[in-house]
C-alpha atoms as a PDB file:
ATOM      1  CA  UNK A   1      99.071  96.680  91.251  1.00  0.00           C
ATOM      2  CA  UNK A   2      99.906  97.691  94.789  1.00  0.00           C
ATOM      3  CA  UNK A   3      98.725  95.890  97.983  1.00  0.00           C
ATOM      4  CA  UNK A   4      95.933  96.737  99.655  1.00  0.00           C
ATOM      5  CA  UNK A   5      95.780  96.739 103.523  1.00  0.00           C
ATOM      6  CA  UNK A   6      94.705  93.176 103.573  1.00  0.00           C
ATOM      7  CA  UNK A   7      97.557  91.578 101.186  1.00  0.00           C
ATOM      8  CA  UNK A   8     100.550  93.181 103.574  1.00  0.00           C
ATOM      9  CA  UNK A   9     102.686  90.874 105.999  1.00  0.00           C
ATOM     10  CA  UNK A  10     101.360  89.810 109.405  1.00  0.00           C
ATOM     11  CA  UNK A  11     103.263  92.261 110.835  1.00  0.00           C
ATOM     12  CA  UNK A  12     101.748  95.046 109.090  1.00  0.00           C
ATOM     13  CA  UNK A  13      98.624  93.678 109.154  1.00  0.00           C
ATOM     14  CA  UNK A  14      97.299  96.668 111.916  1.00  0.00           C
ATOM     15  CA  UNK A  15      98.371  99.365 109.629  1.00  0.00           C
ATOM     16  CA  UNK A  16      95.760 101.738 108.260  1.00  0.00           C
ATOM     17  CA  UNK A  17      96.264 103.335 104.382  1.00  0.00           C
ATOM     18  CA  UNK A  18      97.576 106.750 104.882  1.00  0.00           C
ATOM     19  CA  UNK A  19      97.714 108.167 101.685  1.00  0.00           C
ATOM     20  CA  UNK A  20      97.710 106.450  97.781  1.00  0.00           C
ATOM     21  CA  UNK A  21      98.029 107.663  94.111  1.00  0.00           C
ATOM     22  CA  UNK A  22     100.034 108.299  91.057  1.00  0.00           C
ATOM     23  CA  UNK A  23     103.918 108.703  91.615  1.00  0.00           C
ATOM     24  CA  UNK A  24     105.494 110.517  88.687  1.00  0.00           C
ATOM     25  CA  UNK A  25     109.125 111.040  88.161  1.00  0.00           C
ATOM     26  CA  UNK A  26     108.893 113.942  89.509  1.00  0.00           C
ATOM     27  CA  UNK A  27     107.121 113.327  92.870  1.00  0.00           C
ATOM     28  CA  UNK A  28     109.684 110.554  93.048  1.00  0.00           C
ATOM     29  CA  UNK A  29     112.685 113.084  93.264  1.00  0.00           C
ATOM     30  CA  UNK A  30     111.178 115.450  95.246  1.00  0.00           C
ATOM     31  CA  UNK A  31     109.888 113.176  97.835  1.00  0.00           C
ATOM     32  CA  UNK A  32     113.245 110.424  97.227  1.00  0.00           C
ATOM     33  CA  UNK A  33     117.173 110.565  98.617  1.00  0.00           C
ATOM     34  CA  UNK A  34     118.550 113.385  98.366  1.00  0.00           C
ATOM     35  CA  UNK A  35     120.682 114.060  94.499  1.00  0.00           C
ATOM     36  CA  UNK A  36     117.420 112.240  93.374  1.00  0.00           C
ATOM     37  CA  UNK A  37     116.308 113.315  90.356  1.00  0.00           C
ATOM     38  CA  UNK A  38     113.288 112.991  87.684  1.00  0.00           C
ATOM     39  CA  UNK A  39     115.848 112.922  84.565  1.00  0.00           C
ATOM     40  CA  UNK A  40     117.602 109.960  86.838  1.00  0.00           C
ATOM     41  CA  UNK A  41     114.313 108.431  86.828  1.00  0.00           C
ATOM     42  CA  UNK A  42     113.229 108.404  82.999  1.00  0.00           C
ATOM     43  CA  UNK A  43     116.783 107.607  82.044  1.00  0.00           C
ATOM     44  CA  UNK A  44     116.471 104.311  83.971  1.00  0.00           C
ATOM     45  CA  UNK A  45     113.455 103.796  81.434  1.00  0.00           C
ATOM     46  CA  UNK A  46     110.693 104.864  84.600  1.00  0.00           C
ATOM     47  CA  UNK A  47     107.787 105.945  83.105  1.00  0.00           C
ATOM     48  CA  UNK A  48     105.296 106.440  85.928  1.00  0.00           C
ATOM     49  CA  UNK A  49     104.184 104.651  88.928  1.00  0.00           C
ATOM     50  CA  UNK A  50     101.358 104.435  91.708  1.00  0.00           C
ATOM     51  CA  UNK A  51     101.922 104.147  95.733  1.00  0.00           C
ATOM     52  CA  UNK A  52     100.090 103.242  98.881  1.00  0.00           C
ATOM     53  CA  UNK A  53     101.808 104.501 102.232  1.00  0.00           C
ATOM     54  CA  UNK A  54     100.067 102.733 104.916  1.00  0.00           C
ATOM     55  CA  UNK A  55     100.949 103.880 108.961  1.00  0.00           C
ATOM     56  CA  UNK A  56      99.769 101.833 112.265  1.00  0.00           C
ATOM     57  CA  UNK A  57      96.569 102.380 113.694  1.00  0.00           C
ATOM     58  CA  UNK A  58      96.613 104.227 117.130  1.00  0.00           C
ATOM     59  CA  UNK A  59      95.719 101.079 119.233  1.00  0.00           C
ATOM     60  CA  UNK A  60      98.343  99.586 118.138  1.00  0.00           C
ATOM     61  CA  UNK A  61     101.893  99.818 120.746  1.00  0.00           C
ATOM     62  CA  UNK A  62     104.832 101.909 119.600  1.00  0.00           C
ATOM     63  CA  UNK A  63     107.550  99.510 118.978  1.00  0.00           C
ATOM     64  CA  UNK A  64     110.715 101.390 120.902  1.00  0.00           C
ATOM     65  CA  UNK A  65     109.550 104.901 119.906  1.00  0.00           C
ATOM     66  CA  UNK A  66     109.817 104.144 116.095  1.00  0.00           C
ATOM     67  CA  UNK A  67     107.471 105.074 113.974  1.00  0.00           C
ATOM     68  CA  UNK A  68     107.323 102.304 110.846  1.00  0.00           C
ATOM     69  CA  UNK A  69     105.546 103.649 107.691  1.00  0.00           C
ATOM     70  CA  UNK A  70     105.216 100.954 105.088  1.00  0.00           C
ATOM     71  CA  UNK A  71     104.453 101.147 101.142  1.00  0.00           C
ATOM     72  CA  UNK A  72     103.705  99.461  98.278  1.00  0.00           C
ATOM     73  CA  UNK A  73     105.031 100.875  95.031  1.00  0.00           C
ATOM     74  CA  UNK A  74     104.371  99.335  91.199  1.00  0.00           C
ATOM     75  CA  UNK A  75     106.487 100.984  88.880  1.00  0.00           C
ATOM     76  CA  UNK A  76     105.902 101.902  84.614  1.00  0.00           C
ATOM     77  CA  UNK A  77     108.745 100.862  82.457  1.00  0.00           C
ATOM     78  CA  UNK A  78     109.579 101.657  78.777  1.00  0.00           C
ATOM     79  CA  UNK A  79     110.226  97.920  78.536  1.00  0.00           C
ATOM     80  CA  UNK A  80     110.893  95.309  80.291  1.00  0.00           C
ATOM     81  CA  UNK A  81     114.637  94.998  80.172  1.00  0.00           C
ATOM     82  CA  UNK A  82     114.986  98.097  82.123  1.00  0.00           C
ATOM     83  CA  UNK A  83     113.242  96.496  85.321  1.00  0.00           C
ATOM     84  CA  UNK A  84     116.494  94.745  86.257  1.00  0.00           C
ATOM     85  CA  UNK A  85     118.570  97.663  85.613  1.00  0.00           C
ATOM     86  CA  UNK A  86     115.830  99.684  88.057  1.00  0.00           C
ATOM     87  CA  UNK A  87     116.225  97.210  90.990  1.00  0.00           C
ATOM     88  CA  UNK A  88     120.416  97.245  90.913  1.00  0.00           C
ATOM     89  CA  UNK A  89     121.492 100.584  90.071  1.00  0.00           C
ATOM     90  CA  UNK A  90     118.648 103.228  91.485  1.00  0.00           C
ATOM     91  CA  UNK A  91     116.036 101.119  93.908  1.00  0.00           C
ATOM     92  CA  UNK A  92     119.000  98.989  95.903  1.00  0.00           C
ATOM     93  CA  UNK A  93     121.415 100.764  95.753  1.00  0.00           C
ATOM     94  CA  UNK A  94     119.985 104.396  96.432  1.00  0.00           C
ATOM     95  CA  UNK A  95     118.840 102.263 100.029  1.00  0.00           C
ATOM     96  CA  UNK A  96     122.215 100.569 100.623  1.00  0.00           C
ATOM     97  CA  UNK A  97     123.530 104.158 100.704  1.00  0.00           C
ATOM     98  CA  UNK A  98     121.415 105.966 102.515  1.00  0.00           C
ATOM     99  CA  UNK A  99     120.990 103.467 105.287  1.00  0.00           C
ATOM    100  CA  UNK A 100     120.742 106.192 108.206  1.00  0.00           C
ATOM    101  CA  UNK A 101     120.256 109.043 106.494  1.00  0.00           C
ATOM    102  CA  UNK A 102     117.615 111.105 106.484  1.00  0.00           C
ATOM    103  CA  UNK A 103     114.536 110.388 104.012  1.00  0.00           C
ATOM    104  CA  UNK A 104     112.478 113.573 104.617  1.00  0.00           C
ATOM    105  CA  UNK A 105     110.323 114.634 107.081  1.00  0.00           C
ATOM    106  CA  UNK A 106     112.395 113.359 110.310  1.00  0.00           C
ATOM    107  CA  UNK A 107     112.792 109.847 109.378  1.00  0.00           C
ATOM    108  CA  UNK A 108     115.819 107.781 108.844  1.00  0.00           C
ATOM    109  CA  UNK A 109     116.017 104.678 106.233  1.00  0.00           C
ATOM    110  CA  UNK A 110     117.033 101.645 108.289  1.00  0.00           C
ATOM    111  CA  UNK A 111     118.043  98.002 107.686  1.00  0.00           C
END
């Protein structure tokens, strides 16, 4: 399942949930790197998934004029052999190169 407020890092622990539900292949491409797409997603064996996005509170102090989002995501295989194949070739490596790039809305995927 995906965190709750309450199970993120100390760091995060001031953030406030923004938004949650079901993440479909779909919502996944729209919404992911750009050349993203849903057929990427199902071939990798994705089935479905659910997020949380959660954002600071406003008493807490912008850190440098950055504005962090975190999320928790649980994905849906096919089976379980395909979870390796998920992490490698789509969820690490769509980061590694986009590292700078815009992810939608403004932001930029950093290190």
């Amino acid at each position: 399942m995906a965190l709750e407020a309450g199970d993120l890092p100390e760091s995060l622990r001031g953030y406030q949930l923004a938004r949650a539900g079901v993440l479909n292949n779909d919502e996944m491409a729209e919404n992911g790197f750009p050349g993203s797409t849903a057929d990427r997603f199902r071939d990798a064996g994705r089935i479905s998934g659910y997020m949380r996005e959660f954002v600071p509170t406003s008493d807490l102090p912008p850190a440098d004029g950055l504005n962090f989002v975190g999320a928790t995501v649980v994905h849906l295989f096919s089976n379980p052999d395909q979870v390796s194949g998920w992490m490698t070739d789509v969820f690490v490596k769509d980061f590694e190169e986009n590292l700078g790039e815009s992810v939608g809305s403004g932001s930029k995927s950093y290190r």
